[in-house]
Protein backbone atom coordinates (compact mmCIF):
# COMPACT_ATOMS: atom_id res chain seq x y z
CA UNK A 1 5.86 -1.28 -11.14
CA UNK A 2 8.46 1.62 -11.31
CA UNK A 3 10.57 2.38 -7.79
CA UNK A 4 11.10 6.29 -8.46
CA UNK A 5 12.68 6.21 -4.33
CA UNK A 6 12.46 9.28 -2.80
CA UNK A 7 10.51 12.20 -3.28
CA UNK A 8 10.04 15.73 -1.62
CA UNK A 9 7.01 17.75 -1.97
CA UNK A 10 6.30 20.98 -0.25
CA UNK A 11 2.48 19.80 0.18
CA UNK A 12 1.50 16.79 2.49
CA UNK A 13 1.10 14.03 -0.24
CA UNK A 14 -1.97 11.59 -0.86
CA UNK A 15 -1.38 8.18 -0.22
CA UNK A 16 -2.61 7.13 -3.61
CA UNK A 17 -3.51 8.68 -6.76
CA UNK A 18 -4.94 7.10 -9.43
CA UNK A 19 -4.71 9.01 -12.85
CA UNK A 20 -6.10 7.55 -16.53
CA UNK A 21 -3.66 4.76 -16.76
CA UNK A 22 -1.74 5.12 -13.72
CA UNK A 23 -1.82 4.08 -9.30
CA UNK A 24 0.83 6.53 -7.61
CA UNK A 25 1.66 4.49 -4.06
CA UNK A 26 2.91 6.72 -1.81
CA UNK A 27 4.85 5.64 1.45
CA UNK A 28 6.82 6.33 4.45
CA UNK A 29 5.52 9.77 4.57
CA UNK A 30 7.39 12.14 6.61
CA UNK A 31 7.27 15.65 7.64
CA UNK A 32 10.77 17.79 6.80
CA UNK A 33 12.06 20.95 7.39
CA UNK A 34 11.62 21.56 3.86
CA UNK A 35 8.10 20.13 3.52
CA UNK A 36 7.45 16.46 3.22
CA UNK A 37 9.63 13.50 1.71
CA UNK A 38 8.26 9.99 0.59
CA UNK A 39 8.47 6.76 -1.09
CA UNK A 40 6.98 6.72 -4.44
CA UNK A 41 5.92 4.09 -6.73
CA UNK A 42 3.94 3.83 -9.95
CA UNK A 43 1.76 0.69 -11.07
CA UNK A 44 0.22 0.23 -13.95
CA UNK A 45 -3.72 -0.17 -12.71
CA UNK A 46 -3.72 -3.91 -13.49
CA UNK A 47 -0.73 -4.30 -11.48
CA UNK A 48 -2.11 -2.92 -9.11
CA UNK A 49 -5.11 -4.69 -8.89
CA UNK A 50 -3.68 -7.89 -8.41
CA UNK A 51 -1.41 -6.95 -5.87
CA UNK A 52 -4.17 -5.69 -4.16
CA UNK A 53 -6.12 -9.03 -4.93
CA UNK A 54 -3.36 -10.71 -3.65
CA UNK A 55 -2.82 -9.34 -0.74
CA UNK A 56 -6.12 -9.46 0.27
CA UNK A 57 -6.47 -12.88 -0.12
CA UNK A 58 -3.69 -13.36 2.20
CA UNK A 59 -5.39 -11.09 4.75
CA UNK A 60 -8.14 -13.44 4.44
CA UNK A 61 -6.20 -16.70 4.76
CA UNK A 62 -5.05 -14.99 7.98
CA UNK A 63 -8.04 -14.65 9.35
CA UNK A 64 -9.54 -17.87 8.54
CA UNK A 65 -6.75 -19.50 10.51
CA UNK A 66 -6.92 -16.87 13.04
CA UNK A 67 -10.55 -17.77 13.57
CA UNK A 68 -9.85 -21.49 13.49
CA UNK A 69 -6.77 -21.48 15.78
CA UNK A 70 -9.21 -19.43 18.84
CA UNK A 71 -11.96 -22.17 18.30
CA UNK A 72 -9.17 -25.05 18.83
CA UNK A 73 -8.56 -22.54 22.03
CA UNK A 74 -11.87 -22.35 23.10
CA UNK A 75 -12.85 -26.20 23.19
């Protein structure tokens, strides 16, 4: 992953663009003055992917106790 920081744009950016070898992660997305200003990062797409992997299995392990912790409520 690359941190480029801060970008401006004088379009409203996409949240993610994926080119031929690239992901472009765009955050904290804020109207300016000038136009719009933004977080940008670039992965590489297998980076990517397992962050994304990743962080969906957390989301899952979330819910899984999530689920478990309102049947121990229920009973």
């Amino acid at each position: 992953m690359k941190d480029y920081g801060t970008a401006k744009s004088s379009i409203k950016p996409e949240e993610i663009v994926i080119d031929e070898y690239s992901v472009w992660v765009k955050t904290d997305i804020t109207q300016t003055a000038d136009g719009w200003e933004y977080h940008l990062e670039k992965y590489t797409k297998e980076e990517y992917i397992k962050m994304s992997n990743e962080q969906n299995q957390k989301t899952q392990a979330d819910l899984e106790y999530l689920a478990m912790m309102t049947e121990v409520e229920l009973e």
